[in-house]
Protein backbone atom coordinates (compact mmCIF):
# COMPACT_ATOMS: atom_id res chain seq x y z
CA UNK A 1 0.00 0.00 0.00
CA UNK A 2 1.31 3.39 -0.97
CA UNK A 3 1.63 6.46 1.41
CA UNK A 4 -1.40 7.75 -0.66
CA UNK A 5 -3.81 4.58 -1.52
CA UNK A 6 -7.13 4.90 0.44
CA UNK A 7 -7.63 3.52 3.16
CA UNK A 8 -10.96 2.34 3.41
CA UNK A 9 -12.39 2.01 6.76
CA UNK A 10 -15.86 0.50 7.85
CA UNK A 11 -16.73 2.03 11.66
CA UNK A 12 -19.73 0.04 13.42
CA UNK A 13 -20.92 2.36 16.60
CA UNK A 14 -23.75 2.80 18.64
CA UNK A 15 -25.75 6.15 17.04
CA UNK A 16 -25.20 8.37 19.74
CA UNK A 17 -21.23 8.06 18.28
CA UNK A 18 -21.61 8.56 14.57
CA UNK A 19 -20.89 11.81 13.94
CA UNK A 20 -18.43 11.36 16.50
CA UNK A 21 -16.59 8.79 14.86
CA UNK A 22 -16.95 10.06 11.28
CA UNK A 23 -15.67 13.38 12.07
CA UNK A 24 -12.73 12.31 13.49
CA UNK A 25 -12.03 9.40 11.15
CA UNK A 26 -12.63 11.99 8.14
CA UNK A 27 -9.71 14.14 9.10
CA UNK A 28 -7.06 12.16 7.56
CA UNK A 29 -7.79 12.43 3.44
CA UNK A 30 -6.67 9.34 3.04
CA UNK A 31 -9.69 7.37 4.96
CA UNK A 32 -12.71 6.72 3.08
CA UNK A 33 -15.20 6.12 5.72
CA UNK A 34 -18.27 4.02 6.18
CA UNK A 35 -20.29 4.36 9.55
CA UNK A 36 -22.73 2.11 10.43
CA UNK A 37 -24.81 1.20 13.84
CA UNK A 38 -25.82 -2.73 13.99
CA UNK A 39 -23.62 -5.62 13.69
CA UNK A 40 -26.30 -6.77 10.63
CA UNK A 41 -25.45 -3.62 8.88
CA UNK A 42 -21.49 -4.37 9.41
CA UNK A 43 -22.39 -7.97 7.98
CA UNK A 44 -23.84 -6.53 5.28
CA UNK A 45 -21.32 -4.23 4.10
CA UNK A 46 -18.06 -6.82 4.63
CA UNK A 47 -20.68 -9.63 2.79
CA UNK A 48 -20.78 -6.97 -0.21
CA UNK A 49 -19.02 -7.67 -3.50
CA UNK A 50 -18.91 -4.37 -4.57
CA UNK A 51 -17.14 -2.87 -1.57
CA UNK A 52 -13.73 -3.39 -0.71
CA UNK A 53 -12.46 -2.58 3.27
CA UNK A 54 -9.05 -2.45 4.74
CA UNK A 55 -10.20 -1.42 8.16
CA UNK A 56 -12.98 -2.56 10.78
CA UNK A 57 -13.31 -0.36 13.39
CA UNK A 58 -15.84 -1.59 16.17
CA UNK A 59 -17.22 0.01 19.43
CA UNK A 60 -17.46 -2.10 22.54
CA UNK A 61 -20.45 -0.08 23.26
CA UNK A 62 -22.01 -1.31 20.50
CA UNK A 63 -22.83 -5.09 22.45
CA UNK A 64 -21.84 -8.43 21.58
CA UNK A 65 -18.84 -7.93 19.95
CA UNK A 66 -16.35 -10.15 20.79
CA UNK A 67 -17.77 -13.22 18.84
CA UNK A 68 -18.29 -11.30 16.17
CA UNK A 69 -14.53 -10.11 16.04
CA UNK A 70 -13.46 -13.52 16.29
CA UNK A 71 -16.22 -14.50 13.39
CA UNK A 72 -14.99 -11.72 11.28
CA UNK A 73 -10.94 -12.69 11.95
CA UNK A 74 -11.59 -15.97 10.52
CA UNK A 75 -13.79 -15.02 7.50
CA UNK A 76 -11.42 -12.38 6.64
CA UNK A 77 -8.40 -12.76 7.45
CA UNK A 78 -6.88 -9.91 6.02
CA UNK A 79 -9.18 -7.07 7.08
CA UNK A 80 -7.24 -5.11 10.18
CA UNK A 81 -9.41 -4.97 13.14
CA UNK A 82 -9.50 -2.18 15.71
CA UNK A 83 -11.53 -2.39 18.49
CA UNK A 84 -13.17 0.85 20.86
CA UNK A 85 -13.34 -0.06 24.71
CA UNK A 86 -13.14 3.42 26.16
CA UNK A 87 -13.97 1.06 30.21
CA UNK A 88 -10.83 -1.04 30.06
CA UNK A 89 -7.92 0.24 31.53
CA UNK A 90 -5.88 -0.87 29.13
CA UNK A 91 -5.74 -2.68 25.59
CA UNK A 92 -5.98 -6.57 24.93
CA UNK A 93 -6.00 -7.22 21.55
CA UNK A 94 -7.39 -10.43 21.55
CA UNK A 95 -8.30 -11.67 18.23
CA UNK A 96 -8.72 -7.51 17.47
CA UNK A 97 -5.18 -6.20 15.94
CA UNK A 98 -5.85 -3.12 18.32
CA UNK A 99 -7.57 -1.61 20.92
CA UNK A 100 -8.14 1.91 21.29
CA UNK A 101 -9.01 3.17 25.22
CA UNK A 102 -8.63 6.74 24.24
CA UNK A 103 -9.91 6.78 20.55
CA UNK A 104 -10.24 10.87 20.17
CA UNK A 105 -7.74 11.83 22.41
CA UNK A 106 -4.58 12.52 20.53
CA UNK A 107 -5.90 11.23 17.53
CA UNK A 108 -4.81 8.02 18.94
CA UNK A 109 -7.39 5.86 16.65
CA UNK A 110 -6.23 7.32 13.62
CA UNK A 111 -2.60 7.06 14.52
CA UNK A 112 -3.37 3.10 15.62
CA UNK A 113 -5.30 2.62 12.21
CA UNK A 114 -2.09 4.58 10.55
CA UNK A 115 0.21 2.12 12.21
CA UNK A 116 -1.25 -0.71 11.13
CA UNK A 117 -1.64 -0.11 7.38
CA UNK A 118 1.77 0.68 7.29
CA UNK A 119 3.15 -2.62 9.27
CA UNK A 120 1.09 -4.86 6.99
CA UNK A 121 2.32 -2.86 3.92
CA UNK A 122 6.37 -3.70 5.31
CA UNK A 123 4.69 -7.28 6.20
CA UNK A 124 4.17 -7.71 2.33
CA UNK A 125 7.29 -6.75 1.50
CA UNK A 126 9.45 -8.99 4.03
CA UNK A 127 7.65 -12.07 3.04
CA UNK A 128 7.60 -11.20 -0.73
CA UNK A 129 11.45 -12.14 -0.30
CA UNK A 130 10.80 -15.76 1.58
CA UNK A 131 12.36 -18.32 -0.36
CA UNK A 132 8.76 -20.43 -1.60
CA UNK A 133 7.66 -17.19 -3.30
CA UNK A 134 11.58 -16.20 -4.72
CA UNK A 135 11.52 -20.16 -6.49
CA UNK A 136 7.80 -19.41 -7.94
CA UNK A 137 8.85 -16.39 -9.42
CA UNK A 138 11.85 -18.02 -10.91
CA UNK A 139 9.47 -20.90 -11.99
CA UNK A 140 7.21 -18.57 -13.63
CA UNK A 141 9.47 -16.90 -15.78
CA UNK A 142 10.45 -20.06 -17.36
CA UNK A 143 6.40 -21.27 -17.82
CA UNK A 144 5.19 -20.65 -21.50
CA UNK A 145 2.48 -18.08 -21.50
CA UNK A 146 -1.26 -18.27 -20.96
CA UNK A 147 -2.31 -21.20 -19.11
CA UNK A 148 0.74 -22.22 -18.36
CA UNK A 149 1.57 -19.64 -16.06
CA UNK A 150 -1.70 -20.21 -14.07
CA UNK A 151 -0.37 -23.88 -14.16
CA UNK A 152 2.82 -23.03 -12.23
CA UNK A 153 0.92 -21.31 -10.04
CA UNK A 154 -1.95 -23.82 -8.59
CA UNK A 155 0.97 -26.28 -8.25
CA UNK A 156 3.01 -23.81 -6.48
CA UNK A 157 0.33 -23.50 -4.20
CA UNK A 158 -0.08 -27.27 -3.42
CA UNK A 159 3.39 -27.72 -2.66
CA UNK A 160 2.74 -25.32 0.52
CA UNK A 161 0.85 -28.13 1.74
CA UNK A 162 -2.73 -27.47 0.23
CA UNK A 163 -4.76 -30.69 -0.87
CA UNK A 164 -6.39 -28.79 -4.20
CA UNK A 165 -5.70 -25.78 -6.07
CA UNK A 166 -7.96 -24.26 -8.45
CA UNK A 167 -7.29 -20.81 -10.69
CA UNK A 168 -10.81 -19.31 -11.75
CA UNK A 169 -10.25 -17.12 -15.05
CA UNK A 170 -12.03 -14.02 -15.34
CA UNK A 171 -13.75 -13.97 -18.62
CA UNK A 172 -14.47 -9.90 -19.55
CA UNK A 173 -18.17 -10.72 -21.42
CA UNK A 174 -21.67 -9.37 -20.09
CA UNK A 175 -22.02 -10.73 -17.39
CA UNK A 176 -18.33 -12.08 -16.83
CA UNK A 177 -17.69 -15.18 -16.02
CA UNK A 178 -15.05 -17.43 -14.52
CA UNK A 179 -13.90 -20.41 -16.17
CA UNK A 180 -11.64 -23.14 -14.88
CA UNK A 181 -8.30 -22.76 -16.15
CA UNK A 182 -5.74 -24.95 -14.47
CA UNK A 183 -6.11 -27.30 -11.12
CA UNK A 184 -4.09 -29.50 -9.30
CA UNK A 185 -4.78 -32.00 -6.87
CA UNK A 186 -6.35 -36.05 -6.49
CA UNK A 187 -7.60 -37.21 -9.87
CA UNK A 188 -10.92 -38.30 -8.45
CA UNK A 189 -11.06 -34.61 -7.67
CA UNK A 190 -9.71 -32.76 -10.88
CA UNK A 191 -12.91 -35.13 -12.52
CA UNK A 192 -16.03 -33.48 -10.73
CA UNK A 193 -14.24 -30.09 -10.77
CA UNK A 194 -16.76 -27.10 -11.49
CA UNK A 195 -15.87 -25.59 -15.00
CA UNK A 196 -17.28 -22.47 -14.48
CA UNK A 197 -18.41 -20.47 -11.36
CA UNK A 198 -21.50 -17.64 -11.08
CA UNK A 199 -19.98 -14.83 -10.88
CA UNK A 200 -22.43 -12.99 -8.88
CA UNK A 201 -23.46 -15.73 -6.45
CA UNK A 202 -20.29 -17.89 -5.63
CA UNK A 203 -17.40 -17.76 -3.16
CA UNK A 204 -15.34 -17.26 -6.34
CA UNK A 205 -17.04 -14.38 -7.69
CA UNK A 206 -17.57 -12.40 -4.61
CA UNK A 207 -13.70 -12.64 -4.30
CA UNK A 208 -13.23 -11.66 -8.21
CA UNK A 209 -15.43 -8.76 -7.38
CA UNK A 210 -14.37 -7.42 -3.90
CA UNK A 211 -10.84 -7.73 -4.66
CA UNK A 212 -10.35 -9.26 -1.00
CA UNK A 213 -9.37 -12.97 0.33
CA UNK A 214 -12.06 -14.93 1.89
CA UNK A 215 -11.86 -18.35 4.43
CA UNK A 216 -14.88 -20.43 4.52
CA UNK A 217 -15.53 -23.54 6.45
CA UNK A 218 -18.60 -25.79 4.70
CA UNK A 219 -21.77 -23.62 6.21
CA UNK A 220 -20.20 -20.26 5.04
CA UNK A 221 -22.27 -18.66 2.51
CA UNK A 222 -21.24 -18.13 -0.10
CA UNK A 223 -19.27 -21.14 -0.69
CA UNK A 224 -17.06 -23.16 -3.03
CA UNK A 225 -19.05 -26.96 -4.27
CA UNK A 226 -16.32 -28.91 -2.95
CA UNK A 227 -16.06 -27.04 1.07
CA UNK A 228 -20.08 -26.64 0.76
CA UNK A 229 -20.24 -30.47 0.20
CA UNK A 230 -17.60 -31.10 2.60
CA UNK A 231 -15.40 -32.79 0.23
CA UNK A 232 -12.81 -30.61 1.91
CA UNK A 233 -13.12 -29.01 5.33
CA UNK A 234 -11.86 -25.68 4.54
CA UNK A 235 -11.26 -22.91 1.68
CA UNK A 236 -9.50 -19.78 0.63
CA UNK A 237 -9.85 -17.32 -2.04
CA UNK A 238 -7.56 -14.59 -2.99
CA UNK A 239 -8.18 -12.44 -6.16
CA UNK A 240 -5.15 -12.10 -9.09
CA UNK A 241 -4.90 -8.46 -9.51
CA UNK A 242 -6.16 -5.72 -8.27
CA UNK A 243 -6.66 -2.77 -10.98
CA UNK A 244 -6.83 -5.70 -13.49
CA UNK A 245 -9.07 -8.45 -12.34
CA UNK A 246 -7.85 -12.05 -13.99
CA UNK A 247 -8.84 -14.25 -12.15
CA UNK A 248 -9.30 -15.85 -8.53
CA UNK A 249 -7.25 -18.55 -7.06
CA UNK A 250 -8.89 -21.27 -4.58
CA UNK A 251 -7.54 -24.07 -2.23
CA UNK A 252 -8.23 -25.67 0.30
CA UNK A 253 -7.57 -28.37 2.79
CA UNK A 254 -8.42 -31.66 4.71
CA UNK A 255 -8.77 -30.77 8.01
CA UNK A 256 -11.38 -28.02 9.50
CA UNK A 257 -9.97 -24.33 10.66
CA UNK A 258 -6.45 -25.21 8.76
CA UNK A 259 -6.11 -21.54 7.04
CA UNK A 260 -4.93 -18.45 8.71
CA UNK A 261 -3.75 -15.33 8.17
CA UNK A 262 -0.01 -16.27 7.37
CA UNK A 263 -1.18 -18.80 4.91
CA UNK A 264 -3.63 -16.58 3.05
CA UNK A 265 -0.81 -13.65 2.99
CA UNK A 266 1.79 -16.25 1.19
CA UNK A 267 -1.37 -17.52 -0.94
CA UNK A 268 -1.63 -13.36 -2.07
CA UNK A 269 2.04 -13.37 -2.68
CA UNK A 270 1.84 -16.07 -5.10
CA UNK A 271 -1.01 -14.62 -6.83
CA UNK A 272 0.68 -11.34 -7.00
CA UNK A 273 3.11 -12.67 -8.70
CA UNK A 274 1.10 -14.28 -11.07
CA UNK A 275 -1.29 -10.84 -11.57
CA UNK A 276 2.19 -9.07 -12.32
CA UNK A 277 3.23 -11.98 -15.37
CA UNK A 278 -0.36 -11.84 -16.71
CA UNK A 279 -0.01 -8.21 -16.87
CA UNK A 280 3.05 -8.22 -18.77
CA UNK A 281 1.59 -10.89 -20.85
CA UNK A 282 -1.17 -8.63 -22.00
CA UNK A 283 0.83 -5.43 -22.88
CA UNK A 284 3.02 -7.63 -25.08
């Protein structure tokens, strides 16, 4: 993330604290801020494919919100989390990246939300240098173009200890679609694979849309075939691209609760990667 990208924050406060919260959060012109005041409308607005945000910033006062913290860290595991507990004494993050006790008083929530953006940014950058994604990026240079590329990447992914990898093309007609484009993992597997995806109602369209990485176990909604029919016990989805969207990339795993936030970061690496050779690719 650059020193100027938006930020995009989502705030979720009781209504006495809206204009409270939006006036404060509005002073740095590099927020763009959402307010809302019920956990459904928080749902709604993460759940929504056409809105992409960086930051959740929650009010204790609002009620309840611990579980859904701990909901929202597994569903999406890259969004930062901030919590507002102006009673504690002191801050325990908890599954929250931060807690703010004194949110308006030296600007300290903007300054914590600051913080943050910036540590994931250098986070990015340190593991963009760890040895699994250096030998992809060698490995893609030498794959031929088009599928190929998409080929070295799904099997890249496997080898960090995924059970199947699928890469969903985006296809730029009206509507778009996503087509299947290169998989690996057990044969019985590759055979049932979906070819295509809906691109407004599936896992891997909401992901091609919103630009962000998903989890799911097999009763999120929406859902992948293969998690939803517990054929594996849990998914991921990260996008390929970002300005250009090509494509999605899915995998997922045996075992229930088996993806966190360090495995979807190197999973966004990879794809990265493969956004930036697909890119290159299509200026040629």
């Amino acid at each position: 993330m650059s020193n100027d990208a938006a930020i995009h924050v989502l705030a979720a406060v009781p209504i006495p604290s809206m204009m409270e919260f939006r006036e404060n959060l509005s002073k740095d012109p590099q927020f763009q801020v959402t307010v809302v005041t019920t956990e459904a409308e928080a749902r709604q607005t993460l759940a929504d494919s056409q809105r992409h945000m960086d930051v959740f910033v929650i009010d204790n006062a609002l009620g309840g919100v611990f579980e859904l913290v701990k909901e929202l860290r597994h569903t999406y595991p890259r969004l930062l989390i901030v919590l507002v507990d102006r009673e504690a004494d002191f801050g325990m993050p908890g599954y929250a990246d931060e807690v703010s006790v004194t949110p308006f008083e030296g600007d300290d929530l903007l300054k914590r939300i600051k913080r943050l953006t910036e540590e994931r940014r250098l986070e990015t950058l340190r593991a963009d240098a760890l040895p699994p994604v250096r030998q992809f990026a060698k490995s893609l240079r030498r794959a031929a173009p088009g599928q190929s590329k998409a080929q070295a990447a799904v099997e890249a992914i496997a080898e960090l200890g995924y059970d199947y990898v699928a890469f969903y093309k985006v296809v730029l007609v009206s509507p778009p679609e996503l087509h299947l484009q290169a998989q690996v993992g057990p044969s019985a597997i590759l055979s049932i694979a979906p070819q295509e995806q809906d691109y407004a109602q599936s896992l891997v369209g909401w992901v091609a849309q919103n630009g962000q990485s998903r989890i799911v176990g097999p009763d999120d909604t929406p859902n992948h075939p293969f998690v939803r029919q517990q054929r594996f016990q849990s998914g991921v989805c990260v996008p390929v691209g970002t300005t250009m969207r090509f494509g999605v990339i899915f995998a997922c795993r045996q075992q229930p609760n088996a993806i966190t936030q360090p495995n979807v970061l190197m999973l966004e690496l990879v794809s990265a990667q493969l956004a930036s050779a697909l890119a290159k690719e299509a200026r040629s």
